[in-house]
N, C-alpha and C. Protein backbone atom coordinates (compact mmCIF):
# COMPACT_ATOMS: atom_id res chain seq x y z
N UNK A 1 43.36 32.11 -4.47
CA UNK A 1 44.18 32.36 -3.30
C UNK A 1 43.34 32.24 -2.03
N UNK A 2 42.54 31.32 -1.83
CA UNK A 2 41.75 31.32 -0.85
C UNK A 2 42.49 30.85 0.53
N UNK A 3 41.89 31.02 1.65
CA UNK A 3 42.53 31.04 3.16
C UNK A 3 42.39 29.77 2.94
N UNK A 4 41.23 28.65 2.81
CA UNK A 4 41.95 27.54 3.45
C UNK A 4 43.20 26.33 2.81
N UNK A 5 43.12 27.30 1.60
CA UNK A 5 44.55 26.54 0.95
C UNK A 5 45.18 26.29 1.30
N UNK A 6 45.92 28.34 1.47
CA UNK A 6 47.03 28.89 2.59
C UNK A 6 47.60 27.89 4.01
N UNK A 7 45.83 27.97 4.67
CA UNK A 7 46.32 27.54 5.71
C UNK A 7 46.26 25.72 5.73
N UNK A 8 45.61 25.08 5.20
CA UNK A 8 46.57 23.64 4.61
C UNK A 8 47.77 23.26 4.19
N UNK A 9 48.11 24.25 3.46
CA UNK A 9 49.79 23.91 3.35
C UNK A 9 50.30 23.96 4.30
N UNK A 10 50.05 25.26 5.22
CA UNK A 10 50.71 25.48 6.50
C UNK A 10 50.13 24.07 7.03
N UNK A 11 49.65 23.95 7.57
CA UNK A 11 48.92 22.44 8.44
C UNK A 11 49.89 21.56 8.28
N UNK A 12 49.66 21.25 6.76
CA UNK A 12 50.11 19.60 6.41
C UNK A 12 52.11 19.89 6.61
N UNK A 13 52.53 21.00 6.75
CA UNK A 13 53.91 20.99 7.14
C UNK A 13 54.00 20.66 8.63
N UNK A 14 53.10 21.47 9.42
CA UNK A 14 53.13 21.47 10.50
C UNK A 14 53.09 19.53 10.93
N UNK A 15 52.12 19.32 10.60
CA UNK A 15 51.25 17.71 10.66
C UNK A 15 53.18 16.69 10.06
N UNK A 16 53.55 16.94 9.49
CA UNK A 16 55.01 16.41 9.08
C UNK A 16 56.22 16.54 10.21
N UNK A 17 55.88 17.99 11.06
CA UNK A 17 57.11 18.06 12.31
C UNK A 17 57.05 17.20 13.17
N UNK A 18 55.08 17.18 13.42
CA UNK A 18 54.41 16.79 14.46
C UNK A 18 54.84 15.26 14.52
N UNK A 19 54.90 14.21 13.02
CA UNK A 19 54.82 13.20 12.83
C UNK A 19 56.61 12.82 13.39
N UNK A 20 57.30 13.40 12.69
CA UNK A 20 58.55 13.12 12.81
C UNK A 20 58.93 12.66 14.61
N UNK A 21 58.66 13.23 15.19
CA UNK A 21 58.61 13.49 16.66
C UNK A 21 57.79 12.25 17.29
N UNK A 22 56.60 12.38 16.49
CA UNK A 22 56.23 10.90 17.30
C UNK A 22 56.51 9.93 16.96
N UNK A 23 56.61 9.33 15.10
CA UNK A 23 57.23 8.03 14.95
C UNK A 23 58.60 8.14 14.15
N UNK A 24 59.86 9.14 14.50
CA UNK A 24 60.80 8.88 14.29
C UNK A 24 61.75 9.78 15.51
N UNK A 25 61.05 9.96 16.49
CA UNK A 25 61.72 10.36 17.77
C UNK A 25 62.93 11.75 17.23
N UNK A 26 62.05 12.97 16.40
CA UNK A 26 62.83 13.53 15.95
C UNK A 26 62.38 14.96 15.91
N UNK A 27 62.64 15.80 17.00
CA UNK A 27 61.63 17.08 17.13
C UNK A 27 62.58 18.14 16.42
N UNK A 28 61.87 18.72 15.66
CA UNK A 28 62.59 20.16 14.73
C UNK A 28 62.88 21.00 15.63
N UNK A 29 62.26 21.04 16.76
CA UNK A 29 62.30 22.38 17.67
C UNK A 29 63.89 21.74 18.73
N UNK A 30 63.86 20.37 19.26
CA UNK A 30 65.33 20.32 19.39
C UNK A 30 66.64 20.51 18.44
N UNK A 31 66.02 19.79 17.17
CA UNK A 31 67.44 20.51 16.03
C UNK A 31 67.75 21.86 15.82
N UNK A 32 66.95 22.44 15.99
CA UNK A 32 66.85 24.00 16.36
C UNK A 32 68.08 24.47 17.39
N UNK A 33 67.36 24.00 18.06
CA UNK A 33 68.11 24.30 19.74
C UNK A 33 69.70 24.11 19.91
N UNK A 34 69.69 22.51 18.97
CA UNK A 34 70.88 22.27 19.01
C UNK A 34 71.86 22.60 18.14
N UNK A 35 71.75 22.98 16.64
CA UNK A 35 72.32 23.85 15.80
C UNK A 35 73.37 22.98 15.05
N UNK A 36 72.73 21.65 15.21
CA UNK A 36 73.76 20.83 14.90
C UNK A 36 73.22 20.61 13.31
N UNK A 37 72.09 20.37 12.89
CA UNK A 37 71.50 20.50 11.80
C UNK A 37 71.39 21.60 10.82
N UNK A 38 71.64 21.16 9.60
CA UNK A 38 71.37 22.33 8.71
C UNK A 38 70.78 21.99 7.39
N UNK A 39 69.99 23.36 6.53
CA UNK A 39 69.23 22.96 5.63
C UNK A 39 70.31 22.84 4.60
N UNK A 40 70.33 21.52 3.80
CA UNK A 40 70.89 21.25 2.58
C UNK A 40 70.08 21.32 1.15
N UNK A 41 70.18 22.25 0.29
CA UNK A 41 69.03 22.49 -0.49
C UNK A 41 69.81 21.38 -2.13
N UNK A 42 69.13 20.18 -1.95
CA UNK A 42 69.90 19.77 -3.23
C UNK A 42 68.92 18.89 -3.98
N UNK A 43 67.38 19.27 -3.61
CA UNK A 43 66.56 18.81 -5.06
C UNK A 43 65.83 19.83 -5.01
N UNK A 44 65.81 20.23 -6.84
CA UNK A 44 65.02 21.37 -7.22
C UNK A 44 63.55 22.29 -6.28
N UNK A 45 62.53 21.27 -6.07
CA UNK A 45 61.89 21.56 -5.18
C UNK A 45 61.97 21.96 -3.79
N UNK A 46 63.01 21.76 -3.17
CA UNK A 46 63.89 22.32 -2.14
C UNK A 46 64.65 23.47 -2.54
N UNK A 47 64.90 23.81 -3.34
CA UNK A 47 65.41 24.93 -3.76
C UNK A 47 64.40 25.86 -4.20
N UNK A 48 63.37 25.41 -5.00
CA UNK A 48 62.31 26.42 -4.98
C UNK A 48 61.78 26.84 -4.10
N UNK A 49 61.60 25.85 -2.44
CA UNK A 49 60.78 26.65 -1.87
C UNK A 49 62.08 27.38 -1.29
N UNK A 50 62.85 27.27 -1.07
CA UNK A 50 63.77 28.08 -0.30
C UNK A 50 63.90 29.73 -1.56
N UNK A 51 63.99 29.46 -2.21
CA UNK A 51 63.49 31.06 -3.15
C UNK A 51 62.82 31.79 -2.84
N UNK A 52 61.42 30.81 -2.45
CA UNK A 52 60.35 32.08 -2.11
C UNK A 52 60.60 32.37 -1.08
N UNK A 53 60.85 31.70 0.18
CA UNK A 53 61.27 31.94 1.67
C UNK A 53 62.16 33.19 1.36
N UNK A 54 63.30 33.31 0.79
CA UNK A 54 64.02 33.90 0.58
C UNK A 54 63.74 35.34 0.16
N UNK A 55 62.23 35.80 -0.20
CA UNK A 55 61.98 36.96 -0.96
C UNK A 55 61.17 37.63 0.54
N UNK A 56 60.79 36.96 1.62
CA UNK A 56 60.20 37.88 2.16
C UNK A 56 60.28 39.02 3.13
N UNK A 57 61.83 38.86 2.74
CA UNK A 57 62.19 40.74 3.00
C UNK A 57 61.71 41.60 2.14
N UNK A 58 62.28 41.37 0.99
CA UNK A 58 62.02 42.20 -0.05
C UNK A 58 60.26 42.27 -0.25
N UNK A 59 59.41 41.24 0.09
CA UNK A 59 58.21 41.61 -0.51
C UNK A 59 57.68 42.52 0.82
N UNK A 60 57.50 42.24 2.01
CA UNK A 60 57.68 43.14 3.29
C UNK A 60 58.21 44.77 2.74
N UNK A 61 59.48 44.79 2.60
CA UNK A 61 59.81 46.26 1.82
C UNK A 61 58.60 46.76 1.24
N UNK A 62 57.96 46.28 0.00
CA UNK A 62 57.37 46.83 -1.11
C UNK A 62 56.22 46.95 -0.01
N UNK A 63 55.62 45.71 0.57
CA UNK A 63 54.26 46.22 1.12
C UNK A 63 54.17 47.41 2.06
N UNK A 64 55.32 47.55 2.70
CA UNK A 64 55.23 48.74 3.77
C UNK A 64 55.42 49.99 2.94
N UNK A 65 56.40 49.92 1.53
CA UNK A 65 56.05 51.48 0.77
C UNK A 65 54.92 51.65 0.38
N UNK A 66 54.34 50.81 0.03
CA UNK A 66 52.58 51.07 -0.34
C UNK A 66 51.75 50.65 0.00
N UNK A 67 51.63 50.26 1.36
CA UNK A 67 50.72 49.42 2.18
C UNK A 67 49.27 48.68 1.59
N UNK A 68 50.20 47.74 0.49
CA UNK A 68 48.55 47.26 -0.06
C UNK A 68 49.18 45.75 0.51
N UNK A 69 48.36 45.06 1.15
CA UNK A 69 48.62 43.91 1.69
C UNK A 69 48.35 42.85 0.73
N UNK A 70 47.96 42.63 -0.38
CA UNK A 70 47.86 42.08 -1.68
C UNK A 70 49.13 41.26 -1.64
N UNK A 71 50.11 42.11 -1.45
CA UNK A 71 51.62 41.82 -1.65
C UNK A 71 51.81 40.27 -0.58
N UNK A 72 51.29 40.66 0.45
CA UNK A 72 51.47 39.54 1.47
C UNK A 72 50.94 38.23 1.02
N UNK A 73 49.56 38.23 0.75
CA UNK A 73 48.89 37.37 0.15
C UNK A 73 49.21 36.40 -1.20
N UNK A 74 49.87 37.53 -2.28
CA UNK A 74 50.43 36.63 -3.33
C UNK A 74 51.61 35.86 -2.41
N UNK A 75 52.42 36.84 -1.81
CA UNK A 75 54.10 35.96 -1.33
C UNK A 75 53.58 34.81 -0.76
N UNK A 76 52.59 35.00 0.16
CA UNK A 76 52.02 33.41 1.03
C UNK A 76 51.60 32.29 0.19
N UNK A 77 50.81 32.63 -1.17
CA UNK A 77 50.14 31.87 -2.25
C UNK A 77 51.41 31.42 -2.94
N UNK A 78 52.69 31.79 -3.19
CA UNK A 78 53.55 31.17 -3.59
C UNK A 78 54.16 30.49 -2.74
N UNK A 79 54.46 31.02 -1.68
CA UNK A 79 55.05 30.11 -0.70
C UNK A 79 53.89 29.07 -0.34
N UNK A 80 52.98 28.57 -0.57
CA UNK A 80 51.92 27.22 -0.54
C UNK A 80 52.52 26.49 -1.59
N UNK A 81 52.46 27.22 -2.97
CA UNK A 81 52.90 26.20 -3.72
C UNK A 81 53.88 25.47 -3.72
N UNK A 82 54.80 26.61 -3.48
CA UNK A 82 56.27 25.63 -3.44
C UNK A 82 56.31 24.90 -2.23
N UNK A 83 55.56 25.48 -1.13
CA UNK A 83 55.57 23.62 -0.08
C UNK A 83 54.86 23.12 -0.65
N UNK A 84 54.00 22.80 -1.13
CA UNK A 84 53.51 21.92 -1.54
C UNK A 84 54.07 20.52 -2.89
N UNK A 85 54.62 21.81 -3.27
CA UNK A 85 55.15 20.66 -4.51
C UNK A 85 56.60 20.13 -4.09
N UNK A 86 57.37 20.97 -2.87
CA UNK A 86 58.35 20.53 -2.09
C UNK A 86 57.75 18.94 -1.32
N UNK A 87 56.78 18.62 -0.28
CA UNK A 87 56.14 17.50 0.15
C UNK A 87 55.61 16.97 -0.53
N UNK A 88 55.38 17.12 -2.10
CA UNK A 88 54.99 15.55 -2.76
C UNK A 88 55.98 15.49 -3.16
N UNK A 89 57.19 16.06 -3.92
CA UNK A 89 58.39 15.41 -4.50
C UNK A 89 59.68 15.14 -3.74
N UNK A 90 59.05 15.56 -2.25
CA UNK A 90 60.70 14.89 -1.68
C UNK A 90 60.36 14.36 -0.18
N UNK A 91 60.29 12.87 -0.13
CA UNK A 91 60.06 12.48 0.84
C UNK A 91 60.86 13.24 2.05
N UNK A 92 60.39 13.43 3.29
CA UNK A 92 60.66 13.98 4.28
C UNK A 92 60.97 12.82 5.51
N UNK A 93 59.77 12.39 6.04
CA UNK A 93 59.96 11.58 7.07
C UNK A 93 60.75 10.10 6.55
N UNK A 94 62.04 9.48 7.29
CA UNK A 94 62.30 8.48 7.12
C UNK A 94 63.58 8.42 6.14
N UNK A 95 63.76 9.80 5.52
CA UNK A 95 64.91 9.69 4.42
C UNK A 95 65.94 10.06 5.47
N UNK A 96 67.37 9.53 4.48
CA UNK A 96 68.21 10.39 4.88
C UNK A 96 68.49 11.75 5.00
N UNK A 97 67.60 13.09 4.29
CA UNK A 97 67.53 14.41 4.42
C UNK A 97 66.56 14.49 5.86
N UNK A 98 65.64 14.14 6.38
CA UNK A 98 65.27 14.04 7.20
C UNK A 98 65.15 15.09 7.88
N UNK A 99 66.12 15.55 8.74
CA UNK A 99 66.66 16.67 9.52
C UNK A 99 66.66 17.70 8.58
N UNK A 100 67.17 17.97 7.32
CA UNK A 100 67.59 19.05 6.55
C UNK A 100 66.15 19.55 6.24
N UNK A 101 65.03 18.40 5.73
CA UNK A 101 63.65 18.98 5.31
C UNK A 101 63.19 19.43 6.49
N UNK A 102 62.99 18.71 7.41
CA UNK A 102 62.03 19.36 8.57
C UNK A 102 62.39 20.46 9.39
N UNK A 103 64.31 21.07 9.19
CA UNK A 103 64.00 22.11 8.96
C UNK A 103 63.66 23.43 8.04
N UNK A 104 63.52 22.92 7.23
CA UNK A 104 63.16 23.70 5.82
C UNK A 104 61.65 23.71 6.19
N UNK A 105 61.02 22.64 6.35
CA UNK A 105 59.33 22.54 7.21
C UNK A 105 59.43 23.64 8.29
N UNK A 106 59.94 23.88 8.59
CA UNK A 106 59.81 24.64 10.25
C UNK A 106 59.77 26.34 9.53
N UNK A 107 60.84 26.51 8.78
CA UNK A 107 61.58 27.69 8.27
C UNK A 107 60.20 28.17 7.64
N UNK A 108 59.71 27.24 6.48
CA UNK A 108 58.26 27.95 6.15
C UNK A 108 57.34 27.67 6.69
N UNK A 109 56.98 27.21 7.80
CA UNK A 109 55.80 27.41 8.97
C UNK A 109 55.63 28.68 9.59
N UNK A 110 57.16 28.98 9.93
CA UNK A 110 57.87 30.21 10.50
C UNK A 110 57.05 31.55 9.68
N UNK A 111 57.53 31.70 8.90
CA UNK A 111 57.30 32.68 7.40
C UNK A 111 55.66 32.78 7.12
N UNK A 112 54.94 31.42 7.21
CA UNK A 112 53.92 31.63 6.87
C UNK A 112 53.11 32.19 7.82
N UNK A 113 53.00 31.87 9.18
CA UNK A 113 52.53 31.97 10.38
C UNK A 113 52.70 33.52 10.46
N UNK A 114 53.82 34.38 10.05
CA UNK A 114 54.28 35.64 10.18
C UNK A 114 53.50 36.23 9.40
N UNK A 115 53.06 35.69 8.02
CA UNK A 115 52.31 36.39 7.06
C UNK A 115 50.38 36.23 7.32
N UNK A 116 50.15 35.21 7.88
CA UNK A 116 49.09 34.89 8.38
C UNK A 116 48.67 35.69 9.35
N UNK A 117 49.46 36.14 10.25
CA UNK A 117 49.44 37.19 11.72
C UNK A 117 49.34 38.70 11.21
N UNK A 118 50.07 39.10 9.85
CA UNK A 118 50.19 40.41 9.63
C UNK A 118 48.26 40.11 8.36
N UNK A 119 48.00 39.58 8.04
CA UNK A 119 46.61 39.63 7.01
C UNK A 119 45.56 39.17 7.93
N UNK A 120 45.81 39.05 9.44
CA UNK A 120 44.47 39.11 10.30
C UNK A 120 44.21 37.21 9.97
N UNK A 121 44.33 36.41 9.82
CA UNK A 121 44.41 35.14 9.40
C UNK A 121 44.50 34.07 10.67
N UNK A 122 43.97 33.92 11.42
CA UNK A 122 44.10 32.77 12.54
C UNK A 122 44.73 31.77 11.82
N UNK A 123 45.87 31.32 12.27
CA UNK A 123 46.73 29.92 11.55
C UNK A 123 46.19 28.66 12.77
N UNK A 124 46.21 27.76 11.76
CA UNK A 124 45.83 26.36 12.50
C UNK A 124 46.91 25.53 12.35
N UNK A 125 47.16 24.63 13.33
CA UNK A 125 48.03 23.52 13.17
C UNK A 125 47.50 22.04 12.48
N UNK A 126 45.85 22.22 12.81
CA UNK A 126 45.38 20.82 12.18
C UNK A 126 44.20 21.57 11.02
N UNK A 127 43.35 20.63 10.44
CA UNK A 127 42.57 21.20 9.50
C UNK A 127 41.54 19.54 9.23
């Protein structure tokens, strides 16, 4: 579970928004804005990472009843994997999901960046 894993996964999502924007004129932070986009979760790996995204209320709960920050660290170490195995098995830039992944990219940048800030963790955008 080492930091610069963590923070590579985070990166190489980030490095995917960044790309979209410059060679497909397509910024996550305007689909945002505009609300016209939404995440469609319909290959497995898109659905996995949206699982773990999905637990970090509940793992937040547990860490604040017993303040062992352990808890944070595994949730982040899963949430790497599943981006990760989300960006090799489902093209992002250039597909027709396009919009739906990059915001699913954003959603766990979001999450991770939050968990990175609470374990003392400086997050990077490049690496």
């Amino acid at each position: 579970n080492t930091a610069i894993y963590l923070l590579y996964a985070n990166a190489r999502l980030e490095s995917i928004c960044t790309k979209a924007k410059a060679a497909h004129n397509t910024d996550v932070e305007e689909l945002i804005r505009d609300g016209t986009a939404q995440i469609v979760l319909g290959h497995p790996s898109e659905v996995n990472l949206a699982f773990f995204l999905n637990q970090f209320a509940d793992m937040m709960e547990v860490t604040l009843e017993d303040l062992y920050p352990y808890h944070i660290g595994d949730f982040l170490y899963n949430v790497s994997n599943a981006a990760s195995e989300f960006v090799t098995q489902c093209k992002v830039l250039g597909s027709p999901e396009m919009n739906s992944r990059l915001l699913l990219c954003r959603a766990t940048t979001v999450v991770m960046r939050q968990c990175f800030d609470l374990l003392g963790i400086r997050h990077v955008n490049k690496i």
